[in-house]
N, C-alpha and C. Protein backbone atom coordinates (compact mmCIF):
# COMPACT_ATOMS: atom_id res chain seq x y z
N UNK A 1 0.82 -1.19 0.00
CA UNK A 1 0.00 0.00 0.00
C UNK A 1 0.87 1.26 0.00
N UNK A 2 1.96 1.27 0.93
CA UNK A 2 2.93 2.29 1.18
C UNK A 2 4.03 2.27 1.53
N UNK A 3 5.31 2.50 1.00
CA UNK A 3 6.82 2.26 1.47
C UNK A 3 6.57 3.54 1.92
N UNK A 4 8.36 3.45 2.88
CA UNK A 4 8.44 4.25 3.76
C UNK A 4 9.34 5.54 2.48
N UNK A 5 9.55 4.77 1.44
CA UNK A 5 10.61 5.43 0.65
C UNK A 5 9.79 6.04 -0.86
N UNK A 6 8.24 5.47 -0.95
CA UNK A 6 7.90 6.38 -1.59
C UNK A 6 7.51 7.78 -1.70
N UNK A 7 7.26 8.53 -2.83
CA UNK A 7 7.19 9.55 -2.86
C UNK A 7 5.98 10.73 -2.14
N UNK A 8 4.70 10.06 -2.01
CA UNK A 8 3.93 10.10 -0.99
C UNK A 8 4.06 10.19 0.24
N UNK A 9 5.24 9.43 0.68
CA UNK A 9 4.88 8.71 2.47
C UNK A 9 5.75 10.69 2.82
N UNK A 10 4.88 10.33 4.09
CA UNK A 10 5.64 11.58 4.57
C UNK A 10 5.85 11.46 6.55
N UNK A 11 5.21 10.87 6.93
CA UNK A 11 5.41 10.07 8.40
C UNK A 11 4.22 9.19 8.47
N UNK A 12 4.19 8.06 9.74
CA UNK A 12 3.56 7.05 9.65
C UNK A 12 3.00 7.67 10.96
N UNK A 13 1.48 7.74 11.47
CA UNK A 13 0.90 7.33 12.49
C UNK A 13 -0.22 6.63 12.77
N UNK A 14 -0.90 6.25 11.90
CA UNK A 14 -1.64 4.90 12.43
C UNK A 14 -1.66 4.09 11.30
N UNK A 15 -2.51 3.07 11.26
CA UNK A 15 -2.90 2.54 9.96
C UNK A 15 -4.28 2.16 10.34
N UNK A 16 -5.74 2.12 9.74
CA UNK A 16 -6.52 1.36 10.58
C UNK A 16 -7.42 0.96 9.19
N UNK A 17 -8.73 0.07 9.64
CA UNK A 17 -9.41 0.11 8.64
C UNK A 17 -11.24 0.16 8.74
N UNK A 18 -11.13 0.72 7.87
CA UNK A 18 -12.98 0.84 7.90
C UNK A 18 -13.65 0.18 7.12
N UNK A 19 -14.96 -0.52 7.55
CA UNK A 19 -16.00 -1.57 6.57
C UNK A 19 -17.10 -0.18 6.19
N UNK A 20 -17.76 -0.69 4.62
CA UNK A 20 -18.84 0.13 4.88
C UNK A 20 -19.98 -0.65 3.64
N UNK A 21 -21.01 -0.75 3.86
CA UNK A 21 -21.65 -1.69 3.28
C UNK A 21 -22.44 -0.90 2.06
N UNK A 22 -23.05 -1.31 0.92
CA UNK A 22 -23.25 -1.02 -0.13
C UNK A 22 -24.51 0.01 -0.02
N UNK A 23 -24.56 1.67 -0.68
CA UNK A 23 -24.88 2.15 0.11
C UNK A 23 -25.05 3.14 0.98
N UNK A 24 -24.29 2.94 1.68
CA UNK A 24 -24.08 3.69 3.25
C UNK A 24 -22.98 4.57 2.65
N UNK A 25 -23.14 5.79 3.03
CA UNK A 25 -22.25 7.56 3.26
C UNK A 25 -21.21 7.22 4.02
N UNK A 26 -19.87 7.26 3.96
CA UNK A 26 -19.29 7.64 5.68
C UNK A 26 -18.59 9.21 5.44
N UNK A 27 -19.27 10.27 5.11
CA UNK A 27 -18.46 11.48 5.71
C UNK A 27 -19.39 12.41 5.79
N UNK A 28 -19.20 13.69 5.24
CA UNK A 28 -18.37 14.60 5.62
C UNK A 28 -17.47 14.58 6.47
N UNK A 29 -16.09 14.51 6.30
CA UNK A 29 -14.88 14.89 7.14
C UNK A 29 -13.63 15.78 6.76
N UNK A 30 -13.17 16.55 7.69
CA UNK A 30 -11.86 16.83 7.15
C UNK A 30 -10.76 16.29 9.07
N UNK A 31 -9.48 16.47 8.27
CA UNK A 31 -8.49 16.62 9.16
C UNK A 31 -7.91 17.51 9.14
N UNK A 32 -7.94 18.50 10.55
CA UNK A 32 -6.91 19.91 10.10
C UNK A 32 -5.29 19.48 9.82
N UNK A 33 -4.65 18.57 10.38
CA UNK A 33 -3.30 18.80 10.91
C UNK A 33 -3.12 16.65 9.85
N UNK A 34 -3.69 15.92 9.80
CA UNK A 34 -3.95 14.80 9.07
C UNK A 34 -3.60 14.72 7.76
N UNK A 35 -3.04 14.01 7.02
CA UNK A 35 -2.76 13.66 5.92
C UNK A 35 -3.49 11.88 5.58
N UNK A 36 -4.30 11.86 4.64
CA UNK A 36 -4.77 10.45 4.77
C UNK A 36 -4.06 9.39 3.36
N UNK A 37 -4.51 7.95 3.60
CA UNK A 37 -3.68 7.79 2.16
C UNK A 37 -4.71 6.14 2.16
N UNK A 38 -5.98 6.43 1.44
CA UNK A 38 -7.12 5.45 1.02
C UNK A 38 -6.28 4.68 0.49
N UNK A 39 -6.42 3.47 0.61
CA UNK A 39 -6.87 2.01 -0.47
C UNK A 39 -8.14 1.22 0.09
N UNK A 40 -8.50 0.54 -0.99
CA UNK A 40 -9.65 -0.17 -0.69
C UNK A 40 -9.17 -1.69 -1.06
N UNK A 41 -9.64 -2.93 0.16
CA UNK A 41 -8.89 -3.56 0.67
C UNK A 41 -9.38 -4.98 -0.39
N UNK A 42 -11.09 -4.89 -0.31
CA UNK A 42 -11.74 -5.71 -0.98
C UNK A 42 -13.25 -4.49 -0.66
N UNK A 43 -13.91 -5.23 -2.34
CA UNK A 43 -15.15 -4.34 -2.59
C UNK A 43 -14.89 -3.27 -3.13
N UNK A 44 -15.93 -2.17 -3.35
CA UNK A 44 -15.49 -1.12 -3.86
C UNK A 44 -16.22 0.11 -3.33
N UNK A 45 -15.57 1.26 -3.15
CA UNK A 45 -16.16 2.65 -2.98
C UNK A 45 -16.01 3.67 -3.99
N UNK A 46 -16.98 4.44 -3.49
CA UNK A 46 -16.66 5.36 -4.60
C UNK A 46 -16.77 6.75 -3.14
N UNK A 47 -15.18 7.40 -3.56
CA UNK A 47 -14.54 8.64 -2.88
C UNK A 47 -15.07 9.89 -3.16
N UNK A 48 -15.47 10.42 -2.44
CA UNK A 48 -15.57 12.34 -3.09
C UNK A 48 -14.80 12.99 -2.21
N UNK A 49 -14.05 14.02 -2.98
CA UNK A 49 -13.26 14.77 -1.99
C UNK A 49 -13.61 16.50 -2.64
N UNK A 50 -13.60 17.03 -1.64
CA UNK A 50 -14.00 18.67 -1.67
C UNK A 50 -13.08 19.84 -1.20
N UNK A 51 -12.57 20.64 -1.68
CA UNK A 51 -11.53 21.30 -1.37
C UNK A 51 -12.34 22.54 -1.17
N UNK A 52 -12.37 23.21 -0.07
CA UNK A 52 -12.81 24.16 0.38
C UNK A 52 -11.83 25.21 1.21
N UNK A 53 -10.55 24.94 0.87
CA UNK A 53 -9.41 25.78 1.40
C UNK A 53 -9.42 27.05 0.79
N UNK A 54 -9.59 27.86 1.59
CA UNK A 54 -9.31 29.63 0.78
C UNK A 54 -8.49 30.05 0.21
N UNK A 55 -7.14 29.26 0.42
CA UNK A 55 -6.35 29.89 -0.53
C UNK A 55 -5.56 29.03 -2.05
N UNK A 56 -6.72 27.99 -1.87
CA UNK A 56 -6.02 26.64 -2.56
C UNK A 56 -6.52 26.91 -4.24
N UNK A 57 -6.12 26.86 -4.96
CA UNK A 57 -6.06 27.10 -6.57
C UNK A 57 -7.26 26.03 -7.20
N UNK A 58 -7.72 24.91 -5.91
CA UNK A 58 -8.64 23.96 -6.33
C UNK A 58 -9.73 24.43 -5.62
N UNK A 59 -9.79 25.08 -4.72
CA UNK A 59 -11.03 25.64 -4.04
C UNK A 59 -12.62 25.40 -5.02
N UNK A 60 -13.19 24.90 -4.38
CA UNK A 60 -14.32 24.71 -4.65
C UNK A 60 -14.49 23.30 -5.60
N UNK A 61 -13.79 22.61 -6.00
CA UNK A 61 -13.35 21.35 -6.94
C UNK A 61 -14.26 20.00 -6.46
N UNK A 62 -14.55 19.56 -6.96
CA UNK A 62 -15.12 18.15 -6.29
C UNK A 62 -14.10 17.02 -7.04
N UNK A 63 -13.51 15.81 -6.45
CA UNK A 63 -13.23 15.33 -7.48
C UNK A 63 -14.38 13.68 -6.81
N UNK A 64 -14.36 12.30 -7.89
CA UNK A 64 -14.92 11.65 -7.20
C UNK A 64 -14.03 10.47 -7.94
N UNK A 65 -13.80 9.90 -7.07
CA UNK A 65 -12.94 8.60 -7.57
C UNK A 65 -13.12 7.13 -7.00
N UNK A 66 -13.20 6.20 -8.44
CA UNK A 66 -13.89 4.71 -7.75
C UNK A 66 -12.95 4.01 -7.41
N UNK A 67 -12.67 3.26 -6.51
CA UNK A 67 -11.37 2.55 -6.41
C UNK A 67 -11.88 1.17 -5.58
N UNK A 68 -10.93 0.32 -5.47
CA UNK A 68 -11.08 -0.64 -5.27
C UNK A 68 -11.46 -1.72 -6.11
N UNK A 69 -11.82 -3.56 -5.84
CA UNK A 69 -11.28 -4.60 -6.61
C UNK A 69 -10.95 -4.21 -8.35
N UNK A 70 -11.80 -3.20 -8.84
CA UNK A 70 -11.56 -2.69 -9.81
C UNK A 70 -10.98 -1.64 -10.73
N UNK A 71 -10.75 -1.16 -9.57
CA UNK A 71 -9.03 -0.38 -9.49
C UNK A 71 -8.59 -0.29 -8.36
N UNK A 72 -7.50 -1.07 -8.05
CA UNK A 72 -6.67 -0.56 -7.03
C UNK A 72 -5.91 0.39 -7.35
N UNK A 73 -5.80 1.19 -5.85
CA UNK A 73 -5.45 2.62 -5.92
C UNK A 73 -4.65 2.79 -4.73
N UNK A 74 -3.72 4.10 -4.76
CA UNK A 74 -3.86 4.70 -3.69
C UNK A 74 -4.34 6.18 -3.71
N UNK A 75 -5.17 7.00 -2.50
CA UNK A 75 -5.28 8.07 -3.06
C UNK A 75 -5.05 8.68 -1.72
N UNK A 76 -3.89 10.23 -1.93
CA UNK A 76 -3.92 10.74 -0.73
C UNK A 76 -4.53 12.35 -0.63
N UNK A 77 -5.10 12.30 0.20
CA UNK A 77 -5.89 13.39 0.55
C UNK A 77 -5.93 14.06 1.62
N UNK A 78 -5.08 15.75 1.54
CA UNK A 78 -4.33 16.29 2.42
C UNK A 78 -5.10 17.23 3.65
N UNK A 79 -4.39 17.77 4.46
CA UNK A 79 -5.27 18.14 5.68
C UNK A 79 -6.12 19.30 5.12
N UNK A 80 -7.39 19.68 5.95
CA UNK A 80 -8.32 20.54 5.36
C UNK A 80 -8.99 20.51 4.08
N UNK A 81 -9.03 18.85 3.28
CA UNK A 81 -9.74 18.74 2.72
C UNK A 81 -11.17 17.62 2.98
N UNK A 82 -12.22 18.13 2.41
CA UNK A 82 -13.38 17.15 2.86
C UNK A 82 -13.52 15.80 1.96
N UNK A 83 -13.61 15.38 3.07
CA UNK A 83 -13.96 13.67 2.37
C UNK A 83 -14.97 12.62 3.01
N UNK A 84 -15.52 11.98 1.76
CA UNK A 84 -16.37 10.87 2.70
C UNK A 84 -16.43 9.67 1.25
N UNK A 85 -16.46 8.48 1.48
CA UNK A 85 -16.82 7.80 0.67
C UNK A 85 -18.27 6.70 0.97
N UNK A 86 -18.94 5.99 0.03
CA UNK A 86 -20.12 5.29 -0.32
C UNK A 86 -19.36 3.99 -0.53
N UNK A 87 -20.28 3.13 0.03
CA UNK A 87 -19.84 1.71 -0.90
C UNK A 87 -20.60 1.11 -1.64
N UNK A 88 -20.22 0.27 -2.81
CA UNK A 88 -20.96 0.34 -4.30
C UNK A 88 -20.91 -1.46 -4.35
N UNK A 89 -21.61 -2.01 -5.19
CA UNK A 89 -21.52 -2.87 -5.36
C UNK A 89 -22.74 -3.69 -4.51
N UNK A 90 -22.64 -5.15 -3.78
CA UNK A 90 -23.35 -6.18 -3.37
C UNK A 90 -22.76 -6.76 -1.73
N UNK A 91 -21.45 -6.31 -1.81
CA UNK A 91 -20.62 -6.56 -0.67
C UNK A 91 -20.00 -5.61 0.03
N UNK A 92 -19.72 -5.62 1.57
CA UNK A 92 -18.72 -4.80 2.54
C UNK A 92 -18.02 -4.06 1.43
N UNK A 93 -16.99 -2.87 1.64
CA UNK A 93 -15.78 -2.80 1.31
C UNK A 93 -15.30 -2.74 2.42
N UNK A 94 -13.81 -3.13 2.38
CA UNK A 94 -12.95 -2.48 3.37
C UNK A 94 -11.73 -1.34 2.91
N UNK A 95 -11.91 -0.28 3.74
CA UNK A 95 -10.82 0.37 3.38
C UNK A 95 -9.82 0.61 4.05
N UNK A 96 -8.60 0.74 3.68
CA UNK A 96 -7.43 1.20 4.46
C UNK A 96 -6.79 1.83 4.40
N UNK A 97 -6.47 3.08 5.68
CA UNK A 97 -6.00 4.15 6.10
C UNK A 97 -4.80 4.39 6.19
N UNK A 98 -3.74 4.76 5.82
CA UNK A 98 -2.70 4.68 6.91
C UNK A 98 -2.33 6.20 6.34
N UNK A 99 -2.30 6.77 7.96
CA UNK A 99 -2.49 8.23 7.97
C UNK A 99 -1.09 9.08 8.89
N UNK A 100 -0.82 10.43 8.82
CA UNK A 100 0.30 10.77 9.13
C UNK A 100 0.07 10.65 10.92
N UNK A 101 -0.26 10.96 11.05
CA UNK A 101 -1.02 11.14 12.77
C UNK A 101 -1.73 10.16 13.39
N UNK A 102 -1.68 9.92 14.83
CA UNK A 102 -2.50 9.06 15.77
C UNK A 102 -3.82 9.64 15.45
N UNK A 103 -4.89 8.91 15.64
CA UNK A 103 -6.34 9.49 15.64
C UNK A 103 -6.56 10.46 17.20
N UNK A 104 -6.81 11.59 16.96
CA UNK A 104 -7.52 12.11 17.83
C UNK A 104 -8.36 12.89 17.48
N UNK A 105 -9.57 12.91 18.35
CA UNK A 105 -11.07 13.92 17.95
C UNK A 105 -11.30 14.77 17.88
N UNK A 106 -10.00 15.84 18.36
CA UNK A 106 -10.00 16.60 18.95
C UNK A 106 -9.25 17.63 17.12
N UNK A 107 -9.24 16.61 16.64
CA UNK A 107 -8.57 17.40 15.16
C UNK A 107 -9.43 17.24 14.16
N UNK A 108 -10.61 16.59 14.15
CA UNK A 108 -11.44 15.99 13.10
C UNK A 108 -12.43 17.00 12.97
N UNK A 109 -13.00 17.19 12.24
CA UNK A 109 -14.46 17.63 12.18
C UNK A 109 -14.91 17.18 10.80
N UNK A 110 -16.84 16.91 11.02
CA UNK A 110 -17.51 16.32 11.14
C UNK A 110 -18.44 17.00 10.56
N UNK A 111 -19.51 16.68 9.23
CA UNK A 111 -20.88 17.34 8.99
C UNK A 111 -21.23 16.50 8.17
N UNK A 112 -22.86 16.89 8.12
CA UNK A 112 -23.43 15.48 7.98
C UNK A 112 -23.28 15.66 5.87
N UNK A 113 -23.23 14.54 5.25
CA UNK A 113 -23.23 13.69 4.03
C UNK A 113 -24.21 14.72 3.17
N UNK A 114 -25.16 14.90 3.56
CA UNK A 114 -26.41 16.19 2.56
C UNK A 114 -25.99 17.32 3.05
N UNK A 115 -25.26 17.35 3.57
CA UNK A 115 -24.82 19.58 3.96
C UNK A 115 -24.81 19.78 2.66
N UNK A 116 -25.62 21.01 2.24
CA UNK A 116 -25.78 21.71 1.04
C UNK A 116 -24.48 22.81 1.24
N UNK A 117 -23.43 22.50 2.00
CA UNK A 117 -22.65 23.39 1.77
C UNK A 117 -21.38 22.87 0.60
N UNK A 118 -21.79 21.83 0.75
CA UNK A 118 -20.67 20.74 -0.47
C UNK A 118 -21.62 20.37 -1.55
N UNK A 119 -21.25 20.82 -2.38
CA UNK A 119 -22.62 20.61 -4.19
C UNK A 119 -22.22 19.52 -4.02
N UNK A 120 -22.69 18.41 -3.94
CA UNK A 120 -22.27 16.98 -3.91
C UNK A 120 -23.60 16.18 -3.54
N UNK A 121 -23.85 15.26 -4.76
CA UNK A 121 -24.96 14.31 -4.85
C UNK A 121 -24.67 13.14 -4.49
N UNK A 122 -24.45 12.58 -3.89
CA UNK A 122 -24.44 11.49 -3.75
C UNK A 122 -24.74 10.24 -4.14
N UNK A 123 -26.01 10.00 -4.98
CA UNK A 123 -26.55 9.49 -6.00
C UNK A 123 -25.21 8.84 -7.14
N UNK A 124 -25.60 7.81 -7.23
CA UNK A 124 -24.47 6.80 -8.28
C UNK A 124 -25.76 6.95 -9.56
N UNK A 125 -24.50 7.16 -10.13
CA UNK A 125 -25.17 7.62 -11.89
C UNK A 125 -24.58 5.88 -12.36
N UNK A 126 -25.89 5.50 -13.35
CA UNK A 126 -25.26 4.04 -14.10
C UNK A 126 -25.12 4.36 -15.28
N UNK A 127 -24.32 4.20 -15.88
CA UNK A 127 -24.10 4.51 -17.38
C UNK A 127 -24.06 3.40 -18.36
């Protein structure tokens, strides 16, 4: 998922992992001081990330990216940006974290998945 010598890694503090069933929202989140670095372990999600930094050249950007059994990925997504991913498919996904920092709560924040403050549908388009 991550050497210590790639170009990405930048310090190690946790690694953990999250299930989320086909479906189901898990965000709005950002990390102020956090650096995160997704893979999806088995199954698949689909990522949205929202850049709402004031002085960032992507400000206002959505991007949305599917990853997992059908693309493995890694994707890293830096502090003060919002993120939450869905899981797609028939089965769990699992995803895995391994992030610059220990988890604490005290750095996270939190809003709910429909905040109309992020243009973001949630809705899976089938093509």
């Amino acid at each position: 998922m991550l050497r210590r010598d790639d170009p990405l890694f930048e310090q190690f503090g946790e690694i953990y992992f999250s299930t989320v069933y086909p479906g189901v929202v898990k965000g709005w989140h950002l990390h102020r001081q956090m650096t995160l670095h997704y893979a999806v372990v088995s199954g698949m999600i689909k990522l949205a990330v929202y850049d709402g930094r004031e002085e960032s050249p992507t400000r206002g950007n959505i991007q949305e990216i599917y990853l997992g059994e059908k693309n493995y990925c890694l994707v890293k997504i830096p502090p003060l940006v919002w993120n939450g991913f869905q899981g797609l498919g028939v089965t769990q996904a699992i995803v895995a974290n391994c992030a610059t920092h220990p988890h604490d709560p005290a750095e996270i924040e939190r809003i709910d998945p429909l905040n109309s403050d992020i243009p973001y549908d949630w809705d899976v388009k089938h093509r």
